[in-house]
PDB file of N, CA and C in Angstrom:
ATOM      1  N   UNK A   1       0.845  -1.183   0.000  1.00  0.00           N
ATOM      2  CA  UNK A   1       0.000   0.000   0.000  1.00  0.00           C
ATOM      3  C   UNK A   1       0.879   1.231   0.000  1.00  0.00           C
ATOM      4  N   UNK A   2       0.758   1.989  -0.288  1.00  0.00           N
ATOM      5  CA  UNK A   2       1.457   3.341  -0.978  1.00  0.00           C
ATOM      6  C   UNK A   2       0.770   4.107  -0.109  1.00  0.00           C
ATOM      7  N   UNK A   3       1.525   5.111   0.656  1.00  0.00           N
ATOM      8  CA  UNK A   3       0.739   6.314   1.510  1.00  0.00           C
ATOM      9  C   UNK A   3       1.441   7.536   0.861  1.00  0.00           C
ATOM     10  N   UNK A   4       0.298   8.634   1.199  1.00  0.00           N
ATOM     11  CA  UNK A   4       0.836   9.889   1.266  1.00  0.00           C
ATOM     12  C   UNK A   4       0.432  10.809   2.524  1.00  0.00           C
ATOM     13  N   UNK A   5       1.951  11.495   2.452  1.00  0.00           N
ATOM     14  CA  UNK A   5       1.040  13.041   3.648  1.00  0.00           C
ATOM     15  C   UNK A   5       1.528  14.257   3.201  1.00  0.00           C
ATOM     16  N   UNK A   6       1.075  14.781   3.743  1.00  0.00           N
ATOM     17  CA  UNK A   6       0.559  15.984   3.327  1.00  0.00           C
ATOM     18  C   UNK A   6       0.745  17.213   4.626  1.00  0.00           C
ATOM     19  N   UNK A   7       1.327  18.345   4.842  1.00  0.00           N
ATOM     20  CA  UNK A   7       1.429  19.431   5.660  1.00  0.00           C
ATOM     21  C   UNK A   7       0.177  21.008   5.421  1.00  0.00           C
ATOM     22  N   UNK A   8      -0.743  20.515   5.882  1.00  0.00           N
ATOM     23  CA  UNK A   8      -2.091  21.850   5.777  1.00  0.00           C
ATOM     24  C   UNK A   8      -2.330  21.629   7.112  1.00  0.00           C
ATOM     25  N   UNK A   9      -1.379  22.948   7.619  1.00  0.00           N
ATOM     26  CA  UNK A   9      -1.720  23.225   8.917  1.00  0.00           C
ATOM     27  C   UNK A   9      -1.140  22.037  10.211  1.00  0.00           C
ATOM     28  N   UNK A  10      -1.428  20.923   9.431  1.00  0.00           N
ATOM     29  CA  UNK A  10      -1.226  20.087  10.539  1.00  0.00           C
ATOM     30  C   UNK A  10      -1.212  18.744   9.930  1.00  0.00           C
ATOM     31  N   UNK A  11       0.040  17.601   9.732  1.00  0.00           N
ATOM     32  CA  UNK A  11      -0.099  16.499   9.533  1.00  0.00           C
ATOM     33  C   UNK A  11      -1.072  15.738   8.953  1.00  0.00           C
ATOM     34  N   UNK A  12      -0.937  15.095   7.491  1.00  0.00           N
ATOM     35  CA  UNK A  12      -1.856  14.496   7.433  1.00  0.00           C
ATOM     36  C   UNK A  12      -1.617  13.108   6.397  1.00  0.00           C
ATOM     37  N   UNK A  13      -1.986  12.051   7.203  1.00  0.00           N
ATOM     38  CA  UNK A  13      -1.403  10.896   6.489  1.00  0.00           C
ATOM     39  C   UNK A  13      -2.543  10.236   5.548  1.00  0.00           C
ATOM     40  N   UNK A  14      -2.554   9.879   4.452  1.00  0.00           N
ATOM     41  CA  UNK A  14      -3.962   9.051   4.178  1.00  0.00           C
ATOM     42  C   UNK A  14      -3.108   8.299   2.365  1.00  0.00           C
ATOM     43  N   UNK A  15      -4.191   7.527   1.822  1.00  0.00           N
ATOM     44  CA  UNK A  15      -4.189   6.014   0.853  1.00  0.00           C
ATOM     45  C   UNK A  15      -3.507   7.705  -0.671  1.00  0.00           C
ATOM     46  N   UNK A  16      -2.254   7.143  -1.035  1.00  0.00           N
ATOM     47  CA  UNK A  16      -1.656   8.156  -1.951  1.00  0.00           C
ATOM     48  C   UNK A  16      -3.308   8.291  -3.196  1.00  0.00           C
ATOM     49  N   UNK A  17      -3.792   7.729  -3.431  1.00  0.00           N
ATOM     50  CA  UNK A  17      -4.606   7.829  -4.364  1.00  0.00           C
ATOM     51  C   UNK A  17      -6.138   9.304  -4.094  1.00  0.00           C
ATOM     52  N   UNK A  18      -6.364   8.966  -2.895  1.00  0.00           N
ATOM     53  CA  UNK A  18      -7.205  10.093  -2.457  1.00  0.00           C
ATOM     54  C   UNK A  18      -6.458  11.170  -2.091  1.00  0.00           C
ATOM     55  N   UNK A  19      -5.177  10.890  -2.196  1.00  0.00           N
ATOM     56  CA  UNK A  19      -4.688  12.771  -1.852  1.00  0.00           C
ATOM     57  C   UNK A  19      -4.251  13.033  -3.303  1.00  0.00           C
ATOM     58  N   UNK A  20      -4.062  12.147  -3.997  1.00  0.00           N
ATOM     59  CA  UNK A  20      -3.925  12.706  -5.536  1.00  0.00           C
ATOM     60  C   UNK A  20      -5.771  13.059  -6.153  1.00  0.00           C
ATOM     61  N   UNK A  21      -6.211  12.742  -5.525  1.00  0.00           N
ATOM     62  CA  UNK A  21      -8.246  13.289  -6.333  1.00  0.00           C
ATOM     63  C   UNK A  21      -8.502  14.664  -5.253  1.00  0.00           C
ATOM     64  N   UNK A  22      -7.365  15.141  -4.067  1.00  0.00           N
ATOM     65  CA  UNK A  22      -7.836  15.717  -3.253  1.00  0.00           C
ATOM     66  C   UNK A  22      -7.645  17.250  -3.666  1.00  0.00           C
ATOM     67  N   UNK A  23      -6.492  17.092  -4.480  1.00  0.00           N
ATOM     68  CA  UNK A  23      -5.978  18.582  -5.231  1.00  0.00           C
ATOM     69  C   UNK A  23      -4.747  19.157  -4.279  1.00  0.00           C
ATOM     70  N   UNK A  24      -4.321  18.233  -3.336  1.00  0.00           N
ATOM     71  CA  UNK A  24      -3.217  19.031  -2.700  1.00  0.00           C
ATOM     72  C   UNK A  24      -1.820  19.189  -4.186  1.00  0.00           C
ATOM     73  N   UNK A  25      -1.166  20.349  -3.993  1.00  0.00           N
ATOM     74  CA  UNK A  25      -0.074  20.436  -4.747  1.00  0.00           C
ATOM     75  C   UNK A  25       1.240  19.866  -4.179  1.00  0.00           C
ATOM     76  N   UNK A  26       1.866  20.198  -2.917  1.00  0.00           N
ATOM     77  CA  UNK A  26       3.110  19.160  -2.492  1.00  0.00           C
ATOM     78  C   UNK A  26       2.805  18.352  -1.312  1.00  0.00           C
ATOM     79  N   UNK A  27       3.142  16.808  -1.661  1.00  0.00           N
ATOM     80  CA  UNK A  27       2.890  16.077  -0.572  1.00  0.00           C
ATOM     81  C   UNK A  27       4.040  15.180  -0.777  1.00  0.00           C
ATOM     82  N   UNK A  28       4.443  14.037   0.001  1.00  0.00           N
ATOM     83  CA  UNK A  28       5.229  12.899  -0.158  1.00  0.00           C
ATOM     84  C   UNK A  28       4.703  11.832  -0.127  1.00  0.00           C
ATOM     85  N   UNK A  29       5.572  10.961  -0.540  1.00  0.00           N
ATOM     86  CA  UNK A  29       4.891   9.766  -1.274  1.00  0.00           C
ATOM     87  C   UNK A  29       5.883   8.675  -0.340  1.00  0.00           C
ATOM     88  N   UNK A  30       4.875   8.104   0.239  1.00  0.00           N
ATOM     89  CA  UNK A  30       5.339   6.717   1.453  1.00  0.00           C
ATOM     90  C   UNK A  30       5.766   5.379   1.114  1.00  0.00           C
ATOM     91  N   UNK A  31       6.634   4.640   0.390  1.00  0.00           N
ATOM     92  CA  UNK A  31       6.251   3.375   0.268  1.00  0.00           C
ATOM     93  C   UNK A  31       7.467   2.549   1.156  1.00  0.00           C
ATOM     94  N   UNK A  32       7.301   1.187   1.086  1.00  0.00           N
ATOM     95  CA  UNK A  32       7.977   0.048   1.513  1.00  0.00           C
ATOM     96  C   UNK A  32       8.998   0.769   1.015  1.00  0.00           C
ATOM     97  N   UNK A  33      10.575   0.620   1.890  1.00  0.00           N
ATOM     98  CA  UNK A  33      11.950   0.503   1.483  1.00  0.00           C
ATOM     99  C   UNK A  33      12.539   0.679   2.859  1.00  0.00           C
ATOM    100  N   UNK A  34      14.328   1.023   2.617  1.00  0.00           N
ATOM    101  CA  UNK A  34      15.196   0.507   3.454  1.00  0.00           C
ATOM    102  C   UNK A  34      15.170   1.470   4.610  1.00  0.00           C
ATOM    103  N   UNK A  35      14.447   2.298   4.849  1.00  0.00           N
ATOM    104  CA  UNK A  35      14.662   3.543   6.043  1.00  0.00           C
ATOM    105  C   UNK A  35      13.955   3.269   6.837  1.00  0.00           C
ATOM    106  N   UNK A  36      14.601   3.494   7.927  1.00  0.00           N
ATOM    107  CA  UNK A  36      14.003   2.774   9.450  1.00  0.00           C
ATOM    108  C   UNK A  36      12.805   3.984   9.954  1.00  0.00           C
ATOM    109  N   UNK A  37      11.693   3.589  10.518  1.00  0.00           N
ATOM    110  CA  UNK A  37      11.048   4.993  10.289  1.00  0.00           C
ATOM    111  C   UNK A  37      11.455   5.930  11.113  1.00  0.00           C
ATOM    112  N   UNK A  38      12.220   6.037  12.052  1.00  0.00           N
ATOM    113  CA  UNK A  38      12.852   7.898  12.774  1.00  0.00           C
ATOM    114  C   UNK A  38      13.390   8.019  11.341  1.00  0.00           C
ATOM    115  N   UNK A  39      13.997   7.522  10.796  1.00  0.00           N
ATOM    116  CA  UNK A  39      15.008   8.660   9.665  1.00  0.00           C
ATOM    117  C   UNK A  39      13.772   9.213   8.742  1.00  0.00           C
ATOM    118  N   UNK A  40      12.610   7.767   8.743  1.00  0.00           N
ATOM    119  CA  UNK A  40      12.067   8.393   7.557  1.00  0.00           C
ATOM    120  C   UNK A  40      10.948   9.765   7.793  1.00  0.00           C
ATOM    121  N   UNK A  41      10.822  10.002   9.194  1.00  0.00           N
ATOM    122  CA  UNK A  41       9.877  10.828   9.840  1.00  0.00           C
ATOM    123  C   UNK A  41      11.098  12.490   9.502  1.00  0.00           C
ATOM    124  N   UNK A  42      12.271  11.880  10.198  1.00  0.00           N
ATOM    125  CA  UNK A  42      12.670  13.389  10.361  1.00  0.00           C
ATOM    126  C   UNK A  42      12.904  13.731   8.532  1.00  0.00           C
ATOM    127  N   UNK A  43      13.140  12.676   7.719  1.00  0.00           N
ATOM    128  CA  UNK A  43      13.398  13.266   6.287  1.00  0.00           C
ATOM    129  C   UNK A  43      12.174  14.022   5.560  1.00  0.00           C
ATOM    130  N   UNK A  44      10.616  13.465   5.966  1.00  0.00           N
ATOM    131  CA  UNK A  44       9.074  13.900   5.760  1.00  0.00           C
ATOM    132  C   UNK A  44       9.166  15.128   6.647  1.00  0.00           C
ATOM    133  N   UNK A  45       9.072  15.351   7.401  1.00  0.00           N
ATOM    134  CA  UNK A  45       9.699  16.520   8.420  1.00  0.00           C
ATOM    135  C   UNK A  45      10.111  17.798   7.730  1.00  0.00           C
ATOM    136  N   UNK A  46      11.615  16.987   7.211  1.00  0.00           N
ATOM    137  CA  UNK A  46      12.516  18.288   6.626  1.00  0.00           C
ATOM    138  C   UNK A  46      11.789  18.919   5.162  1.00  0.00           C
ATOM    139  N   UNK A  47      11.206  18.129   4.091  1.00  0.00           N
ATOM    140  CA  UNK A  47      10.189  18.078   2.929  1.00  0.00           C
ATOM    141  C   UNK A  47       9.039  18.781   3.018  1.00  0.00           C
ATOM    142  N   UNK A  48       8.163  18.664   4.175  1.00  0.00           N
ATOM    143  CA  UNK A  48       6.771  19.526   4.172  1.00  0.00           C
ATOM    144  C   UNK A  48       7.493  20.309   5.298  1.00  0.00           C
ATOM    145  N   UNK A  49       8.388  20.806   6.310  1.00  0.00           N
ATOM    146  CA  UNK A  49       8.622  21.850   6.935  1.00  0.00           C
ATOM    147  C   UNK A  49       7.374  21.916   8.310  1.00  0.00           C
ATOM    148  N   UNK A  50       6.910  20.358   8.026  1.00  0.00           N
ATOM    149  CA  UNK A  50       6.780  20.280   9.130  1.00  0.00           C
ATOM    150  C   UNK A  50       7.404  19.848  10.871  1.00  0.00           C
ATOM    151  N   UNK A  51       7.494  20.044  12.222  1.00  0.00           N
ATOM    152  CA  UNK A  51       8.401  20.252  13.390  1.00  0.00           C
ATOM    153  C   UNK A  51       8.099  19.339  13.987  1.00  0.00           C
ATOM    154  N   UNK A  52       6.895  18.508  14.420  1.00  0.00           N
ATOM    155  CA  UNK A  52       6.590  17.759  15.084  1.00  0.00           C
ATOM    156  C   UNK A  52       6.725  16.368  14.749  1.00  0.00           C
ATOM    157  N   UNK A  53       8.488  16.099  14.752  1.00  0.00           N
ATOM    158  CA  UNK A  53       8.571  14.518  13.922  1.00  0.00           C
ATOM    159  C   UNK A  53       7.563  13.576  15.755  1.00  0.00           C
ATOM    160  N   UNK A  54       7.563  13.486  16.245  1.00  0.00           N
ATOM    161  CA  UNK A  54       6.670  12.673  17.222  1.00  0.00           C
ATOM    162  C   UNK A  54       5.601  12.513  16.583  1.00  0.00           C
ATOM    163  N   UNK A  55       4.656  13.578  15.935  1.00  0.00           N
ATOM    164  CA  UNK A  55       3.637  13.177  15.477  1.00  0.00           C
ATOM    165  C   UNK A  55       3.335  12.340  14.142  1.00  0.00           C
ATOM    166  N   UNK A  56       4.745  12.538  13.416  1.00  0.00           N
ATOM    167  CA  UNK A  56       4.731  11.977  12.042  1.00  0.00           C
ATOM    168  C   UNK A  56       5.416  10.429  12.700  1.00  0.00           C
ATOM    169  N   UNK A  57       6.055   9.978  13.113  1.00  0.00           N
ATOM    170  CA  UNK A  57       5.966   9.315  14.119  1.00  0.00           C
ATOM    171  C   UNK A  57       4.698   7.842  14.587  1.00  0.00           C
ATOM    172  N   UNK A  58       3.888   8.732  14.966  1.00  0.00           N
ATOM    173  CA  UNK A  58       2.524   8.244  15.317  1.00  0.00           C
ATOM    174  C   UNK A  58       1.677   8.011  14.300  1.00  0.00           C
ATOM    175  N   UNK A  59       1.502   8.279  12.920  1.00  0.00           N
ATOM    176  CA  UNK A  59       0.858   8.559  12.024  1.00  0.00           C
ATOM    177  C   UNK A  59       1.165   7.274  11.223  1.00  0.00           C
ATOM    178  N   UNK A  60       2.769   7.202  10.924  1.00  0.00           N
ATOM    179  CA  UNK A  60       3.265   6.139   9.758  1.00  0.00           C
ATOM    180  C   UNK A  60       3.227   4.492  10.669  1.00  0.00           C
ATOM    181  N   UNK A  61       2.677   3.972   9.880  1.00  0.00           N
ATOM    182  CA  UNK A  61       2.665   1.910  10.051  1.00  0.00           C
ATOM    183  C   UNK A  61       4.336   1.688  10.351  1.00  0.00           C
ATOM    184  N   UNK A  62       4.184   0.514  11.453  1.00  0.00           N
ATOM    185  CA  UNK A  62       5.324   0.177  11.257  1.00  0.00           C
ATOM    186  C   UNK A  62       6.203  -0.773   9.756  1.00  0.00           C
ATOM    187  N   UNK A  63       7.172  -0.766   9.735  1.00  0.00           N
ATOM    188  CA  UNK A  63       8.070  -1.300   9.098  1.00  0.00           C
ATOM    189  C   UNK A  63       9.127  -0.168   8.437  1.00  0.00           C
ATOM    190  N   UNK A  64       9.734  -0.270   7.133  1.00  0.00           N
ATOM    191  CA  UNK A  64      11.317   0.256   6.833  1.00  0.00           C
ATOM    192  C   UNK A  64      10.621   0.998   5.567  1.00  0.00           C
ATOM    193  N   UNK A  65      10.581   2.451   5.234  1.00  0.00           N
ATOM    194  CA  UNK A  65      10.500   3.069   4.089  1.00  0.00           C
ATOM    195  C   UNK A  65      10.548   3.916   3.068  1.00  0.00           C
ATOM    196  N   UNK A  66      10.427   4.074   2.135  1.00  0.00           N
ATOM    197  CA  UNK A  66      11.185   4.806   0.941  1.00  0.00           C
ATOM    198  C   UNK A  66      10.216   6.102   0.952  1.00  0.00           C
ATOM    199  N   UNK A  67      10.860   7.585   0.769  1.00  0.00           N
ATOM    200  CA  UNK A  67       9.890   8.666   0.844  1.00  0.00           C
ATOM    201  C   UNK A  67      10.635   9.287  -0.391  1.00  0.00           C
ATOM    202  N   UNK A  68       9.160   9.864  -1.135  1.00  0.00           N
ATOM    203  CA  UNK A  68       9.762  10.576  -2.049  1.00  0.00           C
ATOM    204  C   UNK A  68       8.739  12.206  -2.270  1.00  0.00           C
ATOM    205  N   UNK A  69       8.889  13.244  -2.465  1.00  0.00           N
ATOM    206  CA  UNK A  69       8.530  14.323  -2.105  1.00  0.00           C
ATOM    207  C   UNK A  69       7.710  14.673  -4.180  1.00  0.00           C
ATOM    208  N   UNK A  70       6.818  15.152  -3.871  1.00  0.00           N
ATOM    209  CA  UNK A  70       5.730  15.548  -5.137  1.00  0.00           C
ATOM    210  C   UNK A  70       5.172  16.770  -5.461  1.00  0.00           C
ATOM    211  N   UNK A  71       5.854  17.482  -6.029  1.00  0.00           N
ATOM    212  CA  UNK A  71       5.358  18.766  -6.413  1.00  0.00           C
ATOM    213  C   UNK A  71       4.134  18.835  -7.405  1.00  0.00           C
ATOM    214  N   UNK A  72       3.239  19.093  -7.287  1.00  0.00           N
ATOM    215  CA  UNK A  72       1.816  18.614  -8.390  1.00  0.00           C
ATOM    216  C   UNK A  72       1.890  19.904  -9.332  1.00  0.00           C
ATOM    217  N   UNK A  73       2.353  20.057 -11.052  1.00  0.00           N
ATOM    218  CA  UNK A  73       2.260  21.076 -11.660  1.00  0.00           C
ATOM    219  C   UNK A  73       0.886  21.863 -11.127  1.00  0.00           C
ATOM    220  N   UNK A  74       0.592  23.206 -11.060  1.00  0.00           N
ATOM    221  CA  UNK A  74      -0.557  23.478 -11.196  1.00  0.00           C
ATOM    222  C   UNK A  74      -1.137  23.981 -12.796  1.00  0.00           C
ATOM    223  N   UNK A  75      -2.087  23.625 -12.628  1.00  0.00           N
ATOM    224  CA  UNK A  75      -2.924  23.589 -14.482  1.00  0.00           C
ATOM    225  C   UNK A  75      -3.474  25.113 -14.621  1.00  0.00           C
TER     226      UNK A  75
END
């Protein structure tokens, strides 16, 4: 399963497919890979400029994973 989140105001984790129908423009893109999740929280962190890695933290499933950051052209 593929996640995304998203920084409006405040953390937000949900299924990458409904935040792509949602119209956000930059979010990151969550999947399975080799990063243990503290690295992968504080790297989502440093990407949306969001501070509260504890909460990103609390948000992501456990296991090891790959983040990649999505700028959405605007039309």
């Amino acid at each position: 399963m593929e996640l995304a989140a998203v920084n409006e105001k405040k953390f937000i984790v949900m299924p990458s497919l409904t935040l792509e129908r949602s119209g956000y423009k930059n979010f990151v893109i969550i999947k399975q890979g080799k990063m243990k999740k503290s690295d992968a929280a504080k790297q989502i962190a440093k990407m949306l400029g969001y501070a509260d890695i504890d909460r990103i933290m609390q948000n992501l499933p456990a296991g090891t994973f790959a983040v990649e950051f999505k700028n959405a052209k605007a039309d």
